[in-house]
PDB file of N, CA and C in Angstrom:
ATOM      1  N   UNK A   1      11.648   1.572   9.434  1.00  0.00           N
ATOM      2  CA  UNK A   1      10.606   1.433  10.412  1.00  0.00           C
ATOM      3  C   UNK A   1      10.417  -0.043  10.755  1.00  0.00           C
ATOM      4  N   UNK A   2       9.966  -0.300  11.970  1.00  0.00           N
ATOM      5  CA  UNK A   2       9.760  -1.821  12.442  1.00  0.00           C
ATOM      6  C   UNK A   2       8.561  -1.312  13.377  1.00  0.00           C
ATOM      7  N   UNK A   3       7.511  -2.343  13.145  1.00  0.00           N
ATOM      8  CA  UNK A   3       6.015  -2.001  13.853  1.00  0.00           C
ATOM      9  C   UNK A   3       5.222  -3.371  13.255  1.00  0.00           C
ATOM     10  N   UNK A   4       3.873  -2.756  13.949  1.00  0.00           N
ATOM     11  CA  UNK A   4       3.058  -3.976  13.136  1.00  0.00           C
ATOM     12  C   UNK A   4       1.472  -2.960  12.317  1.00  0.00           C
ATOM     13  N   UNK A   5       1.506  -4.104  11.270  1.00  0.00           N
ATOM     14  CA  UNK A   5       0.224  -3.581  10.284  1.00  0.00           C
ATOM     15  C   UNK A   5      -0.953  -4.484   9.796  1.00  0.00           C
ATOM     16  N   UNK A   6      -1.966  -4.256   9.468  1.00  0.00           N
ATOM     17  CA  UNK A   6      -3.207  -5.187   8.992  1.00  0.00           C
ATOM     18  C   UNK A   6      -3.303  -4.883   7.767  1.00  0.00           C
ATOM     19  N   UNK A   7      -4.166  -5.493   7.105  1.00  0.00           N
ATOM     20  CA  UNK A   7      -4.254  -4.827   6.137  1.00  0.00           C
ATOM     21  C   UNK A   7      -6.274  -5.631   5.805  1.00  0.00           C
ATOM     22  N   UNK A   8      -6.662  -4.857   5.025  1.00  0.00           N
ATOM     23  CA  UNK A   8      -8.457  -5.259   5.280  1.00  0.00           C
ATOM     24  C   UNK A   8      -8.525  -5.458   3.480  1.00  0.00           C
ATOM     25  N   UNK A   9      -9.369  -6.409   3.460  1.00  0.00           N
ATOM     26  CA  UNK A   9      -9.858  -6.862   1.899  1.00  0.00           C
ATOM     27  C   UNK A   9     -11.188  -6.818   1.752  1.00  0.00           C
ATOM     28  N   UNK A  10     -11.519  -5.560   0.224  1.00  0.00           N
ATOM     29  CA  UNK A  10     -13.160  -5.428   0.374  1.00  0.00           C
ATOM     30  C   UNK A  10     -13.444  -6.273  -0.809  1.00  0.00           C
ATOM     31  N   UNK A  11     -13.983  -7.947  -0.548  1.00  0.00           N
ATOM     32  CA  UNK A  11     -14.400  -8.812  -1.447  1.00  0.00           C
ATOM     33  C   UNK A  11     -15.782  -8.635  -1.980  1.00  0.00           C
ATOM     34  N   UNK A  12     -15.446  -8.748  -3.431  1.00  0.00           N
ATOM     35  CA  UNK A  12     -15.057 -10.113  -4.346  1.00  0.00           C
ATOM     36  C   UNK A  12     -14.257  -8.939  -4.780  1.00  0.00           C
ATOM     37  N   UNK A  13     -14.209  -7.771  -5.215  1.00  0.00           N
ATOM     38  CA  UNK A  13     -13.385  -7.126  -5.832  1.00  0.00           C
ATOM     39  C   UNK A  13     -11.880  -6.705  -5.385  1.00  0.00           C
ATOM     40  N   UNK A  14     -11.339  -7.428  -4.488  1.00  0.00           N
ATOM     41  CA  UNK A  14     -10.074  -7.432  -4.386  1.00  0.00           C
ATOM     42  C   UNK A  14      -9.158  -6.597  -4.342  1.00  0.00           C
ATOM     43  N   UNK A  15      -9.757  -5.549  -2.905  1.00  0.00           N
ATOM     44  CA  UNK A  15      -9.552  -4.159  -2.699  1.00  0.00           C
ATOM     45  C   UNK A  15      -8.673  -4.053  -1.694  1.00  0.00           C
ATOM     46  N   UNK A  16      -7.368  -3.888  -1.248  1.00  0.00           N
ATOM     47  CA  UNK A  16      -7.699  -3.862   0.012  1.00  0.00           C
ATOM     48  C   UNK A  16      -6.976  -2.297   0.490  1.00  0.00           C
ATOM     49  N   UNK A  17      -7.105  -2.036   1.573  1.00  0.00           N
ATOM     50  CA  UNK A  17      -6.437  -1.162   2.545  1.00  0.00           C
ATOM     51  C   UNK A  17      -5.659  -1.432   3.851  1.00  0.00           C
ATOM     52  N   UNK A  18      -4.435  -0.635   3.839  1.00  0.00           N
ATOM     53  CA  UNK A  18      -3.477  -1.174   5.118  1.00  0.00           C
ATOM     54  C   UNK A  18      -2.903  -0.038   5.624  1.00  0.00           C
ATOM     55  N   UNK A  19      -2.580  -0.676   6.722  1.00  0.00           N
ATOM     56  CA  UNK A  19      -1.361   0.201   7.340  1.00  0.00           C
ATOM     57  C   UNK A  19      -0.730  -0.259   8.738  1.00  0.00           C
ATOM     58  N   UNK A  20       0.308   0.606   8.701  1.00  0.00           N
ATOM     59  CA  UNK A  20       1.637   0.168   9.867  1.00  0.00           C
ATOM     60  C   UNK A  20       1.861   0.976  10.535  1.00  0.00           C
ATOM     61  N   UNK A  21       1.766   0.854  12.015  1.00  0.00           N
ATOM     62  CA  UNK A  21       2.841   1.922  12.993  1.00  0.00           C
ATOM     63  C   UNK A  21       3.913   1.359  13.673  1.00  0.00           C
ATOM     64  N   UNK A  22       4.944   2.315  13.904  1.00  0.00           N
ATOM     65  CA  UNK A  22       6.242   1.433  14.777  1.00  0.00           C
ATOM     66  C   UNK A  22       7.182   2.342  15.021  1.00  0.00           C
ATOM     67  N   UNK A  23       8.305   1.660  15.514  1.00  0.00           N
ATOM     68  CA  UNK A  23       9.260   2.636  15.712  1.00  0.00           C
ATOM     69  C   UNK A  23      10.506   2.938  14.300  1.00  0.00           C
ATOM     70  N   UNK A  24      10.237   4.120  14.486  1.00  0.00           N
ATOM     71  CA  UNK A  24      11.121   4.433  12.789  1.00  0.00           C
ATOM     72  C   UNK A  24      12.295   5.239  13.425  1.00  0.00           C
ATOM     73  N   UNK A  25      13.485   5.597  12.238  1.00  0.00           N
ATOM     74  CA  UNK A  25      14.997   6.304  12.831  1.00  0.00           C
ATOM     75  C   UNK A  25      15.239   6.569  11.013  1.00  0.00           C
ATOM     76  N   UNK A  26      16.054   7.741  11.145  1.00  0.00           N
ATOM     77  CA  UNK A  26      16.475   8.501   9.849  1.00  0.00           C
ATOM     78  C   UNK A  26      17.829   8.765   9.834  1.00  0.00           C
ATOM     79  N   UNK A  27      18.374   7.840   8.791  1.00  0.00           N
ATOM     80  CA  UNK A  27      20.273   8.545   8.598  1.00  0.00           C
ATOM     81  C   UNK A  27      20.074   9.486   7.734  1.00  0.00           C
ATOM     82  N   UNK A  28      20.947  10.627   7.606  1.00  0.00           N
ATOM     83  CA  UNK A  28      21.110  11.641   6.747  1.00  0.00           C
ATOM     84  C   UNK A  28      22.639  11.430   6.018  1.00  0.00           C
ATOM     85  N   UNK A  29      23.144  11.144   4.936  1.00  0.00           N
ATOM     86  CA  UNK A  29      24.467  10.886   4.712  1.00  0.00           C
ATOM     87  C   UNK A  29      24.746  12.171   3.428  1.00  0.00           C
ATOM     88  N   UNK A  30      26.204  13.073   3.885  1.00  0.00           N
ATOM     89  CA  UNK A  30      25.979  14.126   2.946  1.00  0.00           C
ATOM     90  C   UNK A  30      27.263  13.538   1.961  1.00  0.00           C
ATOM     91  N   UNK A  31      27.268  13.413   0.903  1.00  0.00           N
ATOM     92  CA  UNK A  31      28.388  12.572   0.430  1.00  0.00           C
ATOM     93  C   UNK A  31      28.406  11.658  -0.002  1.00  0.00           C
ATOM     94  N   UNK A  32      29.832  11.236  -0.618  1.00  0.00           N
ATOM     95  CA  UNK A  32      30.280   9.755   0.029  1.00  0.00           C
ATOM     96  C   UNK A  32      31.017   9.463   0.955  1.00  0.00           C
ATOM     97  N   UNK A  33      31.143  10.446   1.667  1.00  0.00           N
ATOM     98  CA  UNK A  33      31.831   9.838   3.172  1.00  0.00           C
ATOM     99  C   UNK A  33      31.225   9.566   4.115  1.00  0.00           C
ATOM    100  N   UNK A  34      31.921   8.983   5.322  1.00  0.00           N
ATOM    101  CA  UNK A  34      30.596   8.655   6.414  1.00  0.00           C
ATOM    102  C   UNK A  34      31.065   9.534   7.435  1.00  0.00           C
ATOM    103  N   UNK A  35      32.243  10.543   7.004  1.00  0.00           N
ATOM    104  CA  UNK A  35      32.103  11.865   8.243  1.00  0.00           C
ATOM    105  C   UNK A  35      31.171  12.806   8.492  1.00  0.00           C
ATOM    106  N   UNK A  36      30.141  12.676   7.107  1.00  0.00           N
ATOM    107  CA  UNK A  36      29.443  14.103   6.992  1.00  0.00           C
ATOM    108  C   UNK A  36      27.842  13.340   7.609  1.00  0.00           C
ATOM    109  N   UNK A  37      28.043  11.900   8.143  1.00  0.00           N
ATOM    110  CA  UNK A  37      26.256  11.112   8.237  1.00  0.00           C
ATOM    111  C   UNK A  37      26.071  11.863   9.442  1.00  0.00           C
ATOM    112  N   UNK A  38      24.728  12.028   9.547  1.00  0.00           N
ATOM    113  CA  UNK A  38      23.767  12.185  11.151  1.00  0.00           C
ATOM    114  C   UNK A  38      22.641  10.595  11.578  1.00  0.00           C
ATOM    115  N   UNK A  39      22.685  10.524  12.691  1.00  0.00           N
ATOM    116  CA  UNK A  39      21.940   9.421  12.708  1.00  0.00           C
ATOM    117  C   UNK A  39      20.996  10.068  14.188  1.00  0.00           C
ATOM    118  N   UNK A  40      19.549  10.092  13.484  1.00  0.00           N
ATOM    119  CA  UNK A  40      18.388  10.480  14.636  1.00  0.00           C
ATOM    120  C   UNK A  40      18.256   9.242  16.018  1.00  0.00           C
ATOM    121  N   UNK A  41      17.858   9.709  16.974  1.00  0.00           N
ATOM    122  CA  UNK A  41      17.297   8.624  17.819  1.00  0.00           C
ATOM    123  C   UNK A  41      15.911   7.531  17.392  1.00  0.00           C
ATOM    124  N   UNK A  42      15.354   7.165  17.915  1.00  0.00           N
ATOM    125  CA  UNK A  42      13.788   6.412  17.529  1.00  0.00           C
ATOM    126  C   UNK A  42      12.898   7.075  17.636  1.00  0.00           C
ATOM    127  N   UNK A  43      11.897   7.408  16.396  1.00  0.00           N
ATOM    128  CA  UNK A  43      10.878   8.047  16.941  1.00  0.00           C
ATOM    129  C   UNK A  43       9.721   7.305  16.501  1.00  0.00           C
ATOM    130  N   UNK A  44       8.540   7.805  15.304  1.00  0.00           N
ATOM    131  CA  UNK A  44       7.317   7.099  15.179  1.00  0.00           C
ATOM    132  C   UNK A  44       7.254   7.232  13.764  1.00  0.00           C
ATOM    133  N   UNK A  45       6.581   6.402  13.348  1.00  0.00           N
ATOM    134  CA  UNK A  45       6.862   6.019  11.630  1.00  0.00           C
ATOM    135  C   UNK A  45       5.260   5.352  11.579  1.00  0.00           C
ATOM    136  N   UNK A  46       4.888   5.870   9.956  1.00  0.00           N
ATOM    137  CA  UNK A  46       3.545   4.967   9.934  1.00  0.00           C
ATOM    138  C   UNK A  46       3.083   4.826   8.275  1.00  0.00           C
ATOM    139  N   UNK A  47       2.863   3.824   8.110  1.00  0.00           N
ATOM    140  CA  UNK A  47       2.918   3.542   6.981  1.00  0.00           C
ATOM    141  C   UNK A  47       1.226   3.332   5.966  1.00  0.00           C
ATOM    142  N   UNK A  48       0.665   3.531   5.128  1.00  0.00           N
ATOM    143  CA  UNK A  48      -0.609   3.514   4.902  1.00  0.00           C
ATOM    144  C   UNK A  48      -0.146   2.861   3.344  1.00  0.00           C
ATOM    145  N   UNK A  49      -1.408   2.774   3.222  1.00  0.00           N
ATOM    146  CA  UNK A  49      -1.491   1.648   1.659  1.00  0.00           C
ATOM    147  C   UNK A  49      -2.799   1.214   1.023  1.00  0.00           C
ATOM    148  N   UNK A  50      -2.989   1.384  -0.319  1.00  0.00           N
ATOM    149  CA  UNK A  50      -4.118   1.187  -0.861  1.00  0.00           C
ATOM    150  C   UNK A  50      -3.517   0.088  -2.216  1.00  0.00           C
ATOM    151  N   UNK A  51      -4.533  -0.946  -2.268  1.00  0.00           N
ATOM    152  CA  UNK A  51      -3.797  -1.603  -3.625  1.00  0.00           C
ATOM    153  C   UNK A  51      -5.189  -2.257  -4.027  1.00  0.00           C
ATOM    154  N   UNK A  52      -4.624  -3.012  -5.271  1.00  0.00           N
ATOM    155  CA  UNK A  52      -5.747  -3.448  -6.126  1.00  0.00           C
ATOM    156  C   UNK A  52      -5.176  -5.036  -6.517  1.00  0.00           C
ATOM    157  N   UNK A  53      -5.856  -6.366  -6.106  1.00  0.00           N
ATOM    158  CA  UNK A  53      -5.284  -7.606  -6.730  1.00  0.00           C
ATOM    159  C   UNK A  53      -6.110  -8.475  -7.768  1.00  0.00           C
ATOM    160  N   UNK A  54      -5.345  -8.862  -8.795  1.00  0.00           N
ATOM    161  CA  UNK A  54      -6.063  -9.875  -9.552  1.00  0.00           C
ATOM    162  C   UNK A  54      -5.434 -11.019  -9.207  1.00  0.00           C
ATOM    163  N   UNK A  55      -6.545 -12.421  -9.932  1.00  0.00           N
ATOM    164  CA  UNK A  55      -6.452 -13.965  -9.755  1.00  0.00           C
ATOM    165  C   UNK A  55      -6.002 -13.771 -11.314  1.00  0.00           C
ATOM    166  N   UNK A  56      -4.701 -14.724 -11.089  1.00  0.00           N
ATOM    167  CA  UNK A  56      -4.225 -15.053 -12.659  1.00  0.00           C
ATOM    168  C   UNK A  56      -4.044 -16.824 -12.790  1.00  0.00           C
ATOM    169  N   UNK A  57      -4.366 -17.357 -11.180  1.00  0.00           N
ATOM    170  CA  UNK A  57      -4.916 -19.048 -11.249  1.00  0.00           C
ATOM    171  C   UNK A  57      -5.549 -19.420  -9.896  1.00  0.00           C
ATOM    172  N   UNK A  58      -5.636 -20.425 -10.222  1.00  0.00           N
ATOM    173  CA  UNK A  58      -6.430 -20.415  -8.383  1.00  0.00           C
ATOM    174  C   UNK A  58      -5.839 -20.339  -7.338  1.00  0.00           C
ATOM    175  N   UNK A  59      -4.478 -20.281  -7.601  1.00  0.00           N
ATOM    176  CA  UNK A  59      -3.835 -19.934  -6.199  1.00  0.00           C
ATOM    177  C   UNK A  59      -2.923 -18.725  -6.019  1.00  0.00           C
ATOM    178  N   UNK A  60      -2.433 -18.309  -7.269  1.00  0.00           N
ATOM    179  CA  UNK A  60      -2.085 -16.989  -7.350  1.00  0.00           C
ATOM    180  C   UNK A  60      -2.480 -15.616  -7.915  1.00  0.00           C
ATOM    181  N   UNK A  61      -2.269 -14.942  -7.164  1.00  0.00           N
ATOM    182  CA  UNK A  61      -2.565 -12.926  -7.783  1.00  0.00           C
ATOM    183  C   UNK A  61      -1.310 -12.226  -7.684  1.00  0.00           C
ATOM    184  N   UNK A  62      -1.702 -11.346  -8.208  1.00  0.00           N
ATOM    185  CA  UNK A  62      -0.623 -10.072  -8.771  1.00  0.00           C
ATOM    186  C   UNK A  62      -1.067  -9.051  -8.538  1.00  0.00           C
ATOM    187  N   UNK A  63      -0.877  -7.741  -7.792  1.00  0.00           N
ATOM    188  CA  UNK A  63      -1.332  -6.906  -7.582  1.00  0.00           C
ATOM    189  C   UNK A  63      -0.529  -5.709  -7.860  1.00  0.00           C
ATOM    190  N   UNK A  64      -0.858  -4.555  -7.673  1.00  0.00           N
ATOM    191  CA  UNK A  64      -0.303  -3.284  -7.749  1.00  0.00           C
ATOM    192  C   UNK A  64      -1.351  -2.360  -6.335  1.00  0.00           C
ATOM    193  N   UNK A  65       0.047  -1.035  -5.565  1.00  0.00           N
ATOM    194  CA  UNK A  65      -0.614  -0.498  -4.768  1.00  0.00           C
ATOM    195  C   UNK A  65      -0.210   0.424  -4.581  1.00  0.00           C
ATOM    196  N   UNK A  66      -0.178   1.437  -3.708  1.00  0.00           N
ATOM    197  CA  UNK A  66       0.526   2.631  -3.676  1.00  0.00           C
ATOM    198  C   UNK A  66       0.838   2.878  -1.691  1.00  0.00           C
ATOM    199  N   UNK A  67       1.929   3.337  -1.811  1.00  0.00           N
ATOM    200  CA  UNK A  67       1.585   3.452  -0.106  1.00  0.00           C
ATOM    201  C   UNK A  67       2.638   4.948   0.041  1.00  0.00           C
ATOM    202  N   UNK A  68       1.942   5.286   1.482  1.00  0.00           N
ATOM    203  CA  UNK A  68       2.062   6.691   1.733  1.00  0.00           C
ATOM    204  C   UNK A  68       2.870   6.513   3.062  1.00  0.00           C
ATOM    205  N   UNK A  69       4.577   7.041   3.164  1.00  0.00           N
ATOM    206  CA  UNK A  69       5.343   6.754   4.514  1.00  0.00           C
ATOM    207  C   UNK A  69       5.601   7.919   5.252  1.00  0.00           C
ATOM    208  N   UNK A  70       5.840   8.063   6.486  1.00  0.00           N
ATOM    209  CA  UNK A  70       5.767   9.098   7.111  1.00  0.00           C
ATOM    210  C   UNK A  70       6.106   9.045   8.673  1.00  0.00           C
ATOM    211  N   UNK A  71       7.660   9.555   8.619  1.00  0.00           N
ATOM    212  CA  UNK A  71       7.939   9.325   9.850  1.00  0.00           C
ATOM    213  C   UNK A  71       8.514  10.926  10.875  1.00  0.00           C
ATOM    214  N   UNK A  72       8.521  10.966  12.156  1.00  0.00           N
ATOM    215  CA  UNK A  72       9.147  11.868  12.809  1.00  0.00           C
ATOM    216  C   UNK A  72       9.824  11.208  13.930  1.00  0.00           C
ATOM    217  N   UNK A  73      11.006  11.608  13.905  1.00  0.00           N
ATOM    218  CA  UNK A  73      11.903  10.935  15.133  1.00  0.00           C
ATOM    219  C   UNK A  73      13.237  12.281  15.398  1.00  0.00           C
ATOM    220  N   UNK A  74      13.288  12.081  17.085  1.00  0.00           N
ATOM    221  CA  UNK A  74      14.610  13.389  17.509  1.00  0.00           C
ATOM    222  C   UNK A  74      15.570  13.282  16.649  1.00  0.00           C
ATOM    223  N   UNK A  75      16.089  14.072  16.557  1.00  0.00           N
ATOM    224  CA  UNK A  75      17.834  14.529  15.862  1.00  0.00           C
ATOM    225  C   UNK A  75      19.034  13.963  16.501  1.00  0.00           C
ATOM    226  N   UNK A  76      18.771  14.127  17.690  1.00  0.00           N
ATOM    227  CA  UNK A  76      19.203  13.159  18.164  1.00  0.00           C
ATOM    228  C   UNK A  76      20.637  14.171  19.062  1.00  0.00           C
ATOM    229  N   UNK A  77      21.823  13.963  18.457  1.00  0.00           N
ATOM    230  CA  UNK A  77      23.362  14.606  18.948  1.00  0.00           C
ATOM    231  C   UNK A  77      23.634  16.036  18.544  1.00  0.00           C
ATOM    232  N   UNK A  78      22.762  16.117  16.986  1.00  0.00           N
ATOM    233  CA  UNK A  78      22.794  17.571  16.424  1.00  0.00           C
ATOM    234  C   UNK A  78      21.801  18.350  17.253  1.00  0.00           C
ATOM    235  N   UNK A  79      20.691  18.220  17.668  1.00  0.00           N
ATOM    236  CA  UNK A  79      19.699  19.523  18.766  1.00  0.00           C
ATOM    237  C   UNK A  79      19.370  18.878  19.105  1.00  0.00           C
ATOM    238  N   UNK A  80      18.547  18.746  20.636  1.00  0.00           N
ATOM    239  CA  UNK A  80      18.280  18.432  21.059  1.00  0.00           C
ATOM    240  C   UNK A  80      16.561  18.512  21.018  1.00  0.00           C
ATOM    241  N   UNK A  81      16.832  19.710  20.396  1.00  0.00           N
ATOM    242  CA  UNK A  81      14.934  20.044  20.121  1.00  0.00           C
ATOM    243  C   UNK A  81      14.815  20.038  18.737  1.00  0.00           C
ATOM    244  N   UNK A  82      15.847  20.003  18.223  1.00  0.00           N
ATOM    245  CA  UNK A  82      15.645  19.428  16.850  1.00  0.00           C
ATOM    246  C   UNK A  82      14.376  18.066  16.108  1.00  0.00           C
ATOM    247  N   UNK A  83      14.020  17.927  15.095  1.00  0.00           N
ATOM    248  CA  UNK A  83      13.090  16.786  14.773  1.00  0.00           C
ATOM    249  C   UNK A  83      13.691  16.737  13.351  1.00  0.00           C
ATOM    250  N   UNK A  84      13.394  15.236  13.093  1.00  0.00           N
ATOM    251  CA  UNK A  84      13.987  14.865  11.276  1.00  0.00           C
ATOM    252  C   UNK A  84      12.623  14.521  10.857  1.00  0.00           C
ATOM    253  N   UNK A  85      11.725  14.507   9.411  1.00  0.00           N
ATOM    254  CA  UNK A  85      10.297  14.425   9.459  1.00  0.00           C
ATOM    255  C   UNK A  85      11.400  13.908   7.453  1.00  0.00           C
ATOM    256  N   UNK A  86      10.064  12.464   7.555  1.00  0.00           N
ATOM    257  CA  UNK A  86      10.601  11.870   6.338  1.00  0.00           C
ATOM    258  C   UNK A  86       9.425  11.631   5.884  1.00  0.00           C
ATOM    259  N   UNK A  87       9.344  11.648   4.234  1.00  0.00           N
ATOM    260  CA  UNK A  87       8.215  11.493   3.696  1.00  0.00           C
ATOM    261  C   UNK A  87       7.809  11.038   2.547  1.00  0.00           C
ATOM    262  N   UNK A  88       7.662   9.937   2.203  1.00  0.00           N
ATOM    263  CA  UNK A  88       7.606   9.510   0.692  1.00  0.00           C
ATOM    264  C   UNK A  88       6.162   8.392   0.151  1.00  0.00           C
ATOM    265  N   UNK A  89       6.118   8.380  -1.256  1.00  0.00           N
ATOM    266  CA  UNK A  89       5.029   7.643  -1.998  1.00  0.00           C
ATOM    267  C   UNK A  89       5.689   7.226  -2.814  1.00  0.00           C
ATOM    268  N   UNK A  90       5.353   5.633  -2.450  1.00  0.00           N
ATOM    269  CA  UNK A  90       6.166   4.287  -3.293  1.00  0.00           C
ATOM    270  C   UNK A  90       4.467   3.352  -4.330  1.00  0.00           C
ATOM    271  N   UNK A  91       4.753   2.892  -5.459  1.00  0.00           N
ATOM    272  CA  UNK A  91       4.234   1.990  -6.007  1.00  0.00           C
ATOM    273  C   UNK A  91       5.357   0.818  -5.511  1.00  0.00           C
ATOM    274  N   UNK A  92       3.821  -0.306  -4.944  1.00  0.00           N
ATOM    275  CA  UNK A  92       4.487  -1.419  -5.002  1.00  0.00           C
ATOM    276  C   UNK A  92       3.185  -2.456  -5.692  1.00  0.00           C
ATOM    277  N   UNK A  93       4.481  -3.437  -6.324  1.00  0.00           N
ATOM    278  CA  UNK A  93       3.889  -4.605  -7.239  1.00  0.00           C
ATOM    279  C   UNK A  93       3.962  -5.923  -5.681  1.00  0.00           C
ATOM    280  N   UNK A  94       2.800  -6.453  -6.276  1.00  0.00           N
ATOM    281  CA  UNK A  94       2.630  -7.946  -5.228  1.00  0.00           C
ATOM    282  C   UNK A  94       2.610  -9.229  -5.755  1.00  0.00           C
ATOM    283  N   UNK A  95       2.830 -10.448  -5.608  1.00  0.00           N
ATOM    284  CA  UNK A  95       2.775 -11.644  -5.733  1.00  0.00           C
ATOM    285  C   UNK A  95       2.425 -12.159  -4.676  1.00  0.00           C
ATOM    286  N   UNK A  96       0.969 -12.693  -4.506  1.00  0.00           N
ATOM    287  CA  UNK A  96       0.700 -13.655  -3.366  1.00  0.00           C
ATOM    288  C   UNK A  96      -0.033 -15.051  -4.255  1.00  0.00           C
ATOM    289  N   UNK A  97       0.574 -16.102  -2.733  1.00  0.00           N
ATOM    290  CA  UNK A  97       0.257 -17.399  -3.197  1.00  0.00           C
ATOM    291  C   UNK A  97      -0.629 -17.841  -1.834  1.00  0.00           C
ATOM    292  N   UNK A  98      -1.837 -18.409  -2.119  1.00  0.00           N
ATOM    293  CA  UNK A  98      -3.319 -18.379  -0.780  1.00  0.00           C
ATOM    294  C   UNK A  98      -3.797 -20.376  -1.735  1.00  0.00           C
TER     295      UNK A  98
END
């Protein structure tokens, strides 16, 4: 996916919430060959996120978060009315320097 996202911080407790929309696309590869891949057209992808950061000095934190992905885009060459619908929940770790 490629888009744009914000993300909001509920201070002092170092909360925040985010998310992304954009244009997303899905390969399907059956194998290890690349005769058996499908590749969808562009469709819409959006990304959400909740995390939690601590101060471990005054200029850096470490955080942990969870985010929720979710895209639908055409099939593209295989149907035409076809749709590919992708869906996953990632932990991600953070390092920011402010």
């Amino acid at each position: 996916m490629l888009g744009v996202g914000i993300n909001y911080y509920v201070m002092p407790i170092n909360i925040y919430l985010g998310g992304a929309i954009g244009f997303a696309s899905v390969q399907r590869t059956r194998g290890n060959r690349d005769l058996d891949d499908d590749d969808s057209d562009v469709g819409f992808g959006i990304d959400l996120d909740a995390g939690k950061e601590w101060w471990i000095s005054d200029n850096w934190g470490i955080g942990i978060a969870l985010r929720l992905s979710l895209a639908s885009v055409p099939a593209s060459d295989i149907d035409p009315e076809a749709m590919f619908g992708s869906g996953s929940i990632a932990v991600l770790f953070s390092a920011t320097y402010q």
